[in-house]
C-alpha atoms as a PDB file:
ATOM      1  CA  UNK A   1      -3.624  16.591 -11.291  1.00  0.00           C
ATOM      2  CA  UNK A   2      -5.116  12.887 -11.183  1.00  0.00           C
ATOM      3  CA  UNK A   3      -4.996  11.217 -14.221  1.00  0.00           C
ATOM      4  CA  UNK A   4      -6.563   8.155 -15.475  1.00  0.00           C
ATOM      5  CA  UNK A   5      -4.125   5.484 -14.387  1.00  0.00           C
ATOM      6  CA  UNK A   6      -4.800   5.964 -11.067  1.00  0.00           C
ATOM      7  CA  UNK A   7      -7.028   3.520  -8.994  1.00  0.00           C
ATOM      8  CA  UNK A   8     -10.351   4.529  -7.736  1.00  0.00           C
ATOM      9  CA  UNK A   9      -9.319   4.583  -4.158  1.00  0.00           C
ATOM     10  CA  UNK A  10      -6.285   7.454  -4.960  1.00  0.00           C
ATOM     11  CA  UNK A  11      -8.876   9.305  -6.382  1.00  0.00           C
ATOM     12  CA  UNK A  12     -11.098   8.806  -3.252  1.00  0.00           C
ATOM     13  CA  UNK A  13      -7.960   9.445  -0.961  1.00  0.00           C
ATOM     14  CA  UNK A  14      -7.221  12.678  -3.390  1.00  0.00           C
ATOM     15  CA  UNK A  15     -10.930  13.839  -3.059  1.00  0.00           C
ATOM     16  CA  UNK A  16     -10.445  13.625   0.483  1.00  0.00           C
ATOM     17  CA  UNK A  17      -7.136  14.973   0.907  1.00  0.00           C
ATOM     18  CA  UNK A  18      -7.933  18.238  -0.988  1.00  0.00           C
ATOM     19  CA  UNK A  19     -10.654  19.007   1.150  1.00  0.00           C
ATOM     20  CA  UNK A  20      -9.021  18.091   4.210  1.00  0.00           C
ATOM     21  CA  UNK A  21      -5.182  18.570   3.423  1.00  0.00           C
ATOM     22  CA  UNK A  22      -4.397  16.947   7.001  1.00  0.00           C
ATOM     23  CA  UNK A  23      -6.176  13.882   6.545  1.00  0.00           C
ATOM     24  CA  UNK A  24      -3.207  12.994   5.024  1.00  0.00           C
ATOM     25  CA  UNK A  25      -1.700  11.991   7.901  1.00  0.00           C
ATOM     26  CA  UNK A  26      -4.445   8.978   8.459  1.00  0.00           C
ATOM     27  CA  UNK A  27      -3.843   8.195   4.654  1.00  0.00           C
ATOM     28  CA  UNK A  28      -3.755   5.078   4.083  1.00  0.00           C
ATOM     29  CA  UNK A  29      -5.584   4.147   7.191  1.00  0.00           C
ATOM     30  CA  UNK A  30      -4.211   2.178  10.176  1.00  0.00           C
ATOM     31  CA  UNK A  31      -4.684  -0.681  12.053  1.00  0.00           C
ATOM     32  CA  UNK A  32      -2.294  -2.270  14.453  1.00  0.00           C
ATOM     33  CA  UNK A  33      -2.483  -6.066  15.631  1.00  0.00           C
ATOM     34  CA  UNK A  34      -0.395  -6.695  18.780  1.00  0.00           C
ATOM     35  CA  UNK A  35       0.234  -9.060  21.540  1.00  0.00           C
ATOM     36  CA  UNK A  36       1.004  -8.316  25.178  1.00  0.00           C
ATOM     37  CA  UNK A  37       3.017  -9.854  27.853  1.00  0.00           C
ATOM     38  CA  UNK A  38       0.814 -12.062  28.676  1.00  0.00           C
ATOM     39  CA  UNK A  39      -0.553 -13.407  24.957  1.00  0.00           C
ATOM     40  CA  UNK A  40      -3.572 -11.595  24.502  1.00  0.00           C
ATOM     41  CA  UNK A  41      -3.729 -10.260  20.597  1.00  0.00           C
ATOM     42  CA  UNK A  42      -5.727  -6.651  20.021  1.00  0.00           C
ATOM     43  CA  UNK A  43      -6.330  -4.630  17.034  1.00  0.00           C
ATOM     44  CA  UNK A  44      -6.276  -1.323  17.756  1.00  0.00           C
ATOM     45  CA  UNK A  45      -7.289   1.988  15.068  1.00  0.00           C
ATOM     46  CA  UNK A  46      -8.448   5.444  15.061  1.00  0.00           C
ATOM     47  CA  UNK A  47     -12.559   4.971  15.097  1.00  0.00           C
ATOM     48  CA  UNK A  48     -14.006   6.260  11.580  1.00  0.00           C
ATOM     49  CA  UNK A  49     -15.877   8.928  13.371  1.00  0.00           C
ATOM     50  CA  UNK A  50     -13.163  10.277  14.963  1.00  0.00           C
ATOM     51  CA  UNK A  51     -10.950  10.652  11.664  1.00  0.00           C
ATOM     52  CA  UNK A  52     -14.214  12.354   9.980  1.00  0.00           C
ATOM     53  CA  UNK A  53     -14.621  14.445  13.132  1.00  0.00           C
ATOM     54  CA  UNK A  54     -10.685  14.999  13.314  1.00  0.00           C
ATOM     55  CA  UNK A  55     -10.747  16.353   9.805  1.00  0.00           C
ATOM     56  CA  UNK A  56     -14.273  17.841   9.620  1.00  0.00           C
ATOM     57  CA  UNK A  57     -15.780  15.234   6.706  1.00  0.00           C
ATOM     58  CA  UNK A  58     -19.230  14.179   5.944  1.00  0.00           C
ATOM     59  CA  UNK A  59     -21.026  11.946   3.126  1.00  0.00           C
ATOM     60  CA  UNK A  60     -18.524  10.232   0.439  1.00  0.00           C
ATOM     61  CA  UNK A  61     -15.684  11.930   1.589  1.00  0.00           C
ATOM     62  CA  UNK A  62     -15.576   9.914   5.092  1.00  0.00           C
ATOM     63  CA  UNK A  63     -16.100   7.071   2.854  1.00  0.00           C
ATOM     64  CA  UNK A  64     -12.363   5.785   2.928  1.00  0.00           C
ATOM     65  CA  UNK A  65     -12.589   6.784   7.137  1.00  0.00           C
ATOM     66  CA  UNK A  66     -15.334   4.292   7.315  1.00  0.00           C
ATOM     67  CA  UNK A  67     -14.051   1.385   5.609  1.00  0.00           C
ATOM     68  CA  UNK A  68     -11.309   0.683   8.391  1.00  0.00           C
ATOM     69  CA  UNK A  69     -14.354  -0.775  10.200  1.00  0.00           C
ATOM     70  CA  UNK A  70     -14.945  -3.293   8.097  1.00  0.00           C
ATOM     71  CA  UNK A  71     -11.594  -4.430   7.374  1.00  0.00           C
ATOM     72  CA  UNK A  72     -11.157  -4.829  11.231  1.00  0.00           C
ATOM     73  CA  UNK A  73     -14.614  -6.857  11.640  1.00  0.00           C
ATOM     74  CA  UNK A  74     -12.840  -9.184   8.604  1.00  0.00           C
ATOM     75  CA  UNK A  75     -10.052 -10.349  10.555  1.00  0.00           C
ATOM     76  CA  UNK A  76     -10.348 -13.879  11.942  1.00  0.00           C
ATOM     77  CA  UNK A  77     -12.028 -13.608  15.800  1.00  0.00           C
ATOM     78  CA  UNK A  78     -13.243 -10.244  15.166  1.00  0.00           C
END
């Protein structure tokens, strides 16, 4: 049971959770920043449509899905 201490986004993540149990395992999202052999840096993540396609999600409850997007366009050289 969520209770009132909790932040808005466990609620989201909750909401989202119980009606997609396995979107737990792309709670809390992902996003990797790496550098290869020869010194070029990516950012690589799971696409927000395929994590709402992955777990079957439409409307507010891809919400947290789609936010990884702009997180990713936030980072400096994006």
């Amino acid at each position: 049971m969520l209770d009132s201490t909790q932040s808005s986004d466990g609620v989201i993540s909750a909401a989202v959770m119980l009606a997609a149990p396995l979107a737990a395992l792309d709670i809390p999202l992902k996003v990797l920043v790496w550098e290869d052999r020869n010194g070029a840096v990516s950012v690589s993540y799971n696409s927000p449509g395929f994590l709402a396609g992955r777990h079957h999600l439409e409307g507010a409850l891809r919400a947290p899905f789609d936010a990884v997007k702009s997180i990713v366009e936030a980072l400096p050289g994006a």
